[in-house]
Protein backbone atom coordinates (compact mmCIF):
# COMPACT_ATOMS: atom_id res chain seq x y z
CA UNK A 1 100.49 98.23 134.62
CA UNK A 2 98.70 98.29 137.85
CA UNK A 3 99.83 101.81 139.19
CA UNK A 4 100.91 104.86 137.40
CA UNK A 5 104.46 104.24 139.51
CA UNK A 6 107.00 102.06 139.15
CA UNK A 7 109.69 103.08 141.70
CA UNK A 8 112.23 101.69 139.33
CA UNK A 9 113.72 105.37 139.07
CA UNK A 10 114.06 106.54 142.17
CA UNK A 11 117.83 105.98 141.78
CA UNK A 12 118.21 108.07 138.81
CA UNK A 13 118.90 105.21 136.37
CA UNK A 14 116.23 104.43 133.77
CA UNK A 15 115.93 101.06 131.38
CA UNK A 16 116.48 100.96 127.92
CA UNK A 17 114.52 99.10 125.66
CA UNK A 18 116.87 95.94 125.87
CA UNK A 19 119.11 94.99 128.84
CA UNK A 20 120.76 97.87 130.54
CA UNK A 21 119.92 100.97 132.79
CA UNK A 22 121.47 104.40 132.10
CA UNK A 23 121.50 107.70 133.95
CA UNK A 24 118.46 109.70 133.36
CA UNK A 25 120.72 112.67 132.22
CA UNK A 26 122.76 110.32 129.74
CA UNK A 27 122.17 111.71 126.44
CA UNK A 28 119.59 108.70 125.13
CA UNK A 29 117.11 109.70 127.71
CA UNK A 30 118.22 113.51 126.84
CA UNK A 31 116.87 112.75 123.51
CA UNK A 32 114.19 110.71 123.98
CA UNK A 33 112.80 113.16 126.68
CA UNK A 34 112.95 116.04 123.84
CA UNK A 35 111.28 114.08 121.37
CA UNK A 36 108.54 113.20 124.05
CA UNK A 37 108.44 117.11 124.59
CA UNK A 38 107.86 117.63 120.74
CA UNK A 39 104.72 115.47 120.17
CA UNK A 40 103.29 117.36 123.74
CA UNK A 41 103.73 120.78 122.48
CA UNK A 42 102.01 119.63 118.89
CA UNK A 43 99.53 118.64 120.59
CA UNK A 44 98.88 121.60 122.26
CA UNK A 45 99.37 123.56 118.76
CA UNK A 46 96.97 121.10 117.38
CA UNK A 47 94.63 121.67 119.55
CA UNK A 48 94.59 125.54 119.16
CA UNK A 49 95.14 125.29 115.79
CA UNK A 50 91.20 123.12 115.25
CA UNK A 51 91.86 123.10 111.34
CA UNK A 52 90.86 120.14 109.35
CA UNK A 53 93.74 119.91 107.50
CA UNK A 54 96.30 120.65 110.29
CA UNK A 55 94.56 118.19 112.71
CA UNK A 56 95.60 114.70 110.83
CA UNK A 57 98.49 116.03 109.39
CA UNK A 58 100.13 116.87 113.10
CA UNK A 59 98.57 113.63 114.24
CA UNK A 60 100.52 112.01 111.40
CA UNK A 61 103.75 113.26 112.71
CA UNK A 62 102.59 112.77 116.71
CA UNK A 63 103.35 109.10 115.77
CA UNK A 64 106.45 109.11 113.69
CA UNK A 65 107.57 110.38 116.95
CA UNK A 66 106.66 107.60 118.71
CA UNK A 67 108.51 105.54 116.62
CA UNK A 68 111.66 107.96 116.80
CA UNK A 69 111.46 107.87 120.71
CA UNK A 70 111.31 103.70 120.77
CA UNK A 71 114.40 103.63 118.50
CA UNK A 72 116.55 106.35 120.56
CA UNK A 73 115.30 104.68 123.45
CA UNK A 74 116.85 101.22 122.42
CA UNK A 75 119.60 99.48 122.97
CA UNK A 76 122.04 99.35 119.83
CA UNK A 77 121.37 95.48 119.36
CA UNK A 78 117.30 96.67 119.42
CA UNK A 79 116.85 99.53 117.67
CA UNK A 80 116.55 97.89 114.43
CA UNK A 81 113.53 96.23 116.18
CA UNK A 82 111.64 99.69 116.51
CA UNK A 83 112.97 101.14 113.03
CA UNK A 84 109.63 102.98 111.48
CA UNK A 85 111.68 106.28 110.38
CA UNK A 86 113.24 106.25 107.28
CA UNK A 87 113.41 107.94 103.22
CA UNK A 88 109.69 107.49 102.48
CA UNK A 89 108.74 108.91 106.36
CA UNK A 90 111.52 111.89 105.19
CA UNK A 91 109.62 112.58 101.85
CA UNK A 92 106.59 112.66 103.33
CA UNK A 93 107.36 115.59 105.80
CA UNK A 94 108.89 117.35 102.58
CA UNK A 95 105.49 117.07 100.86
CA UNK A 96 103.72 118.39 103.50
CA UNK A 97 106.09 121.33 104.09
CA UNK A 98 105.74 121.99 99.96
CA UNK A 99 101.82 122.13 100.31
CA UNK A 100 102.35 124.57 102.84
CA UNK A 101 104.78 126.61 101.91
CA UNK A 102 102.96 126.84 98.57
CA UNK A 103 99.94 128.81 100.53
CA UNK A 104 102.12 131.20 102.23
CA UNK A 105 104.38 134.07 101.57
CA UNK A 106 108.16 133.63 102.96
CA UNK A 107 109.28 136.65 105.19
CA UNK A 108 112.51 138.66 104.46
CA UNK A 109 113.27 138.81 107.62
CA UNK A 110 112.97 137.33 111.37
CA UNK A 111 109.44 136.87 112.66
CA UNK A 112 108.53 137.85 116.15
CA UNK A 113 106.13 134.83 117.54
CA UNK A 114 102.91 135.57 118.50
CA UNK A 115 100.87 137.01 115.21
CA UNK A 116 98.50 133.96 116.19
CA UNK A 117 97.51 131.64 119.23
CA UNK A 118 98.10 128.50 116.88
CA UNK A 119 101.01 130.17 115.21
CA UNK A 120 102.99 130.47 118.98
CA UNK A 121 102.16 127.24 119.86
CA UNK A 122 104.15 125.56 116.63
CA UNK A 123 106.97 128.06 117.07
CA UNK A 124 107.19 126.55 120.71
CA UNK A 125 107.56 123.16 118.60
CA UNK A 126 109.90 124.56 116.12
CA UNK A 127 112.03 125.42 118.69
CA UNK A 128 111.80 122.33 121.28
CA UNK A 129 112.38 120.30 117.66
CA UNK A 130 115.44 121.97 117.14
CA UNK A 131 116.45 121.33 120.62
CA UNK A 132 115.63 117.77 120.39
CA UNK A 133 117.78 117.58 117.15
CA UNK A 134 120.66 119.09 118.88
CA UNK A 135 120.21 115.92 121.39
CA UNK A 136 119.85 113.40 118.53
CA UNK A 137 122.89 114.72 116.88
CA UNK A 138 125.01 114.69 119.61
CA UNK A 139 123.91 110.78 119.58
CA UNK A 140 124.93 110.33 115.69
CA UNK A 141 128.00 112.16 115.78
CA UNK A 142 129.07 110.06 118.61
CA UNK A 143 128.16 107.02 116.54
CA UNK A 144 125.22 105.86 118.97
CA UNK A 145 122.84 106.19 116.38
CA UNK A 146 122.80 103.52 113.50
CA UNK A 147 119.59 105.28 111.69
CA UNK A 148 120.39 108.61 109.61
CA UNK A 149 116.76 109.36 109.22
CA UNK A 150 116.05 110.33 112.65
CA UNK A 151 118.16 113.78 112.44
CA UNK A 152 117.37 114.49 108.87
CA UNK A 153 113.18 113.46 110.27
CA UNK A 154 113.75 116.17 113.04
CA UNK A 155 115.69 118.45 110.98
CA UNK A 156 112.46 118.95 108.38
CA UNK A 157 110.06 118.68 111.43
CA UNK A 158 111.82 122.14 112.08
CA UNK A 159 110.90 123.35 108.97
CA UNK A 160 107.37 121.85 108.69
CA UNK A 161 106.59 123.70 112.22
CA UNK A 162 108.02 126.71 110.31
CA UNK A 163 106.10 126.23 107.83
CA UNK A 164 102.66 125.85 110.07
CA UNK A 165 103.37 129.06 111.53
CA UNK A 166 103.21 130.95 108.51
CA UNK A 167 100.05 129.12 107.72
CA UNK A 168 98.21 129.47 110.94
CA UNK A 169 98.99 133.19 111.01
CA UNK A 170 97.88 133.33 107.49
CA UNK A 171 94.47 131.59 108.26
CA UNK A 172 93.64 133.59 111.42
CA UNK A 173 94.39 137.16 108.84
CA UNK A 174 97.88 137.85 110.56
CA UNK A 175 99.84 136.95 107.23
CA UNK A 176 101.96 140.11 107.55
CA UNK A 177 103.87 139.00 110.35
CA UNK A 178 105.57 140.96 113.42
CA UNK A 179 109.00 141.37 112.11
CA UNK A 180 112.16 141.23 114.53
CA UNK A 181 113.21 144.73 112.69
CA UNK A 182 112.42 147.43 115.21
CA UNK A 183 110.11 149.93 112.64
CA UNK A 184 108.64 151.92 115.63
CA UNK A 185 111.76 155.10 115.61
């Protein structure tokens, strides 16, 4: 790549990883783009979050993501070309959400975000995940989507964020949690 531009979107159309061009609001680049917005804010929760454990374990899922984004990104006769996502990739999220979840105690009710910096900064991902899920499911209900792991991969991302910001507000001594339940009157 010789420039950080291309031009080849100027008309609104964008290519697929195989032949074709779609709109850059048709729902592949919709869910692409929200994946692409997951890994960004984890890295900005990584980043505040400086734990050992946390680092490589978010840096982990930063490129499952990668792999998610090629496959949504490619044409139906490619995407078995860029399938990395599947049961073991599943399981492994589930592991790491049971180590964490292990280390934490579960609030009874809604949590307000903010008890921690690194704590915000994964709810921001819990919540951009679940918006990116909403675009990938859109894509398998419609039958555009040939790989059943990418939902249920972004459905326990969801939780493992979740998870993380119990953790981190653990860690930083804000394990009590603000709770949405107004106790101020």
């Amino acid at each position: 790549m010789d420039s950080f531009y291309s031009r080849k979107g100027d008309d609104g159309y964008t290519k697929l990883l195989g032949e074709g061009r779609v709109p850059k609001f048709h729902p592949q680049p919709e869910a692409y783009g929200s994946v692409d917005e997951i890994s960004s804010s984890l890295g900005l929760a990584k980043a505040l979050s400086n734990s050992e454990m946390i680092i490589p374990l978010v840096t982990g899922v930063q490129r499952d993501l990668y792999h998610v984004m090629a496959e949504l990104a490619a044409t139906p006769e490619n995407a078995e070309k860029f399938r990395a996502i599947d049961a073991s990739r599943v399981a492994w999220i589930e592991k790491n959400i049971d180590d964490l979840t292990a280390e934490v105690e579960f609030p009874e009710e809604f949590i307000i975000p903010g008890d921690s910096l690194a704590g915000a900064a994964f709810d921001l991902s819990r919540t951009v995940t679940r918006r990116a899920e909403r675009a990938v499911a859109k894509l398998h209900i419609e039958g555009s989507l040939s790989n059943p792991y990418l939902l249920k991969y972004l459905n326990r991302l969801s939780s493992l964020c979740f998870a993380l910001v119990l953790w981190e507000n653990k860690r930083s001594g804000l394990g009590d949690h603000t709770l949405a339940k107004d106790t101020s009157k």
